[in-house]
Protein backbone atom coordinates (compact mmCIF):
# COMPACT_ATOMS: atom_id res chain seq x y z
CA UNK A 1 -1.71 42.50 -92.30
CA UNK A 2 -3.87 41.00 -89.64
CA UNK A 3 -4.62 37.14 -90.10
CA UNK A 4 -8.04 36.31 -92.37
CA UNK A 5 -11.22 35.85 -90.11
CA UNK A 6 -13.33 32.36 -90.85
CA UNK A 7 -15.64 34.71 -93.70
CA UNK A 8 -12.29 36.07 -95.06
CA UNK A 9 -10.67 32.40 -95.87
CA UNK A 10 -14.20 31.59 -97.52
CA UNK A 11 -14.45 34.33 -99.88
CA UNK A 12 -10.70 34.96 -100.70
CA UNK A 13 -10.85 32.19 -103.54
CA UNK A 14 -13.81 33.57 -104.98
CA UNK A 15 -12.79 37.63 -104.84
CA UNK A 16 -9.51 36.56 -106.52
CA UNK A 17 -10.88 34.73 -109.28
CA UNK A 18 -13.44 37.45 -110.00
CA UNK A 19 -10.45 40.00 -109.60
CA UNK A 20 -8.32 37.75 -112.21
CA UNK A 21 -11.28 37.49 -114.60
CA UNK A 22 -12.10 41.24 -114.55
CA UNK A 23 -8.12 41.48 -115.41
CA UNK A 24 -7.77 43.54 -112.88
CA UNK A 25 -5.22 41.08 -110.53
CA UNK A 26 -3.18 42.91 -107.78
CA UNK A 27 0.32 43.37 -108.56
CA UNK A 28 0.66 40.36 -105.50
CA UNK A 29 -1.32 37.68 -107.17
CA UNK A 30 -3.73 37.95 -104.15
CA UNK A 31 -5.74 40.22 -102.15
CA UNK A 32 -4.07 38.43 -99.16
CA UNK A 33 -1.87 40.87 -99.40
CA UNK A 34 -3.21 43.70 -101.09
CA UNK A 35 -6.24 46.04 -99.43
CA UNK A 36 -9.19 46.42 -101.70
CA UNK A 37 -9.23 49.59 -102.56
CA UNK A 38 -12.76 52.13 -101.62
CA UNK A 39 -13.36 52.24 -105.79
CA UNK A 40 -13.27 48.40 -106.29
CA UNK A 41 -15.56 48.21 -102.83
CA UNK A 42 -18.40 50.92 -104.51
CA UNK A 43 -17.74 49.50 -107.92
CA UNK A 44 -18.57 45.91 -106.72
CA UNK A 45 -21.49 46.75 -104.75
CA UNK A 46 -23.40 48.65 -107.52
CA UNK A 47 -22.28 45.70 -110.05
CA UNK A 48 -23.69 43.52 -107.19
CA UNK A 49 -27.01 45.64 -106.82
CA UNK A 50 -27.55 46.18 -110.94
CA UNK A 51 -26.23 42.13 -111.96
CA UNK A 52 -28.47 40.74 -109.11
CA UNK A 53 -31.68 42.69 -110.23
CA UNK A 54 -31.64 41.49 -113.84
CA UNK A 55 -30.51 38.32 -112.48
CA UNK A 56 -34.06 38.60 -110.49
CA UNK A 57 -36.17 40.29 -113.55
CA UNK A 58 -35.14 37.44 -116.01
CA UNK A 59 -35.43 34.65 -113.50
CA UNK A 60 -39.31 36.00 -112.43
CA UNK A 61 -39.91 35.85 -116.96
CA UNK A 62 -38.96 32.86 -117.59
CA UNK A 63 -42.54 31.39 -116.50
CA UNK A 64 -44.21 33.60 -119.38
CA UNK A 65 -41.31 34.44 -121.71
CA UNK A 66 -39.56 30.63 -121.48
CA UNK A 67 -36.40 28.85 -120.26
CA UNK A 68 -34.15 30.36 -122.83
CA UNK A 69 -33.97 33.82 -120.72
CA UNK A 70 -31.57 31.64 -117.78
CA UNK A 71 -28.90 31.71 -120.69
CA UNK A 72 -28.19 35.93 -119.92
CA UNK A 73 -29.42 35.16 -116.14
CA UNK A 74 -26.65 32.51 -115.57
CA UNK A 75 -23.55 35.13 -116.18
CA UNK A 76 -25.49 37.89 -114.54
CA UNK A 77 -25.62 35.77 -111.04
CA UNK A 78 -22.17 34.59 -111.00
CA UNK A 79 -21.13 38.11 -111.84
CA UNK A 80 -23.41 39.08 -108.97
CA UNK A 81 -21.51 36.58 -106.82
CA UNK A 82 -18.17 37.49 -107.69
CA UNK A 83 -19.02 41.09 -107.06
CA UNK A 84 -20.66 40.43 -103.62
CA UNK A 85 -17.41 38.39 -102.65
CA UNK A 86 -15.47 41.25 -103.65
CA UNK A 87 -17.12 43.95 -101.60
CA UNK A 88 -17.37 41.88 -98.33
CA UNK A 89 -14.08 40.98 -98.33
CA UNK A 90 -12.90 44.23 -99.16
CA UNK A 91 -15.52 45.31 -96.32
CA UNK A 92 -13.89 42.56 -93.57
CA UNK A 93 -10.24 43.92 -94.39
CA UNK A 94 -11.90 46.80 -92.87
CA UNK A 95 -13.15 45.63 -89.77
């Protein structure tokens, strides 16, 4: 494998962890070393596209509806994250 670009080294900690918490770790430890596959790259972009717009929805209601709707918004954004670190490093081991 070619050697991480400056984006790559950022987001490797974060698409790992989200890999290791979705128990779905490469048989590696990293993806370093292992190629996201096309599946995980799709997956993570519509988890990206579907977490990120409730993230939006419930942050917009919380003026009328109240605080207490950032309690599902919180795990829907870092989800979001993860997701989004996932498919653009999986997208930059393309490149």
């Amino acid at each position: 494998m070619r050697p991480l670009d400056p984006l790559q080294r950022l987001l490797l900690p974060v698409a790992d962890c989200f890999m290791l918490l979705m128990l779905s770790r490469p048989p590696t430890g990293t993806l370093r070393t292992t190629r996201v596959t096309s599946a995980s790259i799709g997956l993570a972009v519509v988890t990206f596209g579907v977490s990120g717009t409730l993230t939006g929805v419930l942050a917009a209601a919380v003026g009328r509806l109240g605080p207490l709707l950032l309690v599902p918004a919180l795990p829907l954004a870092a989800l979001a994250l993860g997701s989004a670190s996932l498919a653009l490093y999986g997208l930059r081991q393309r490149v």
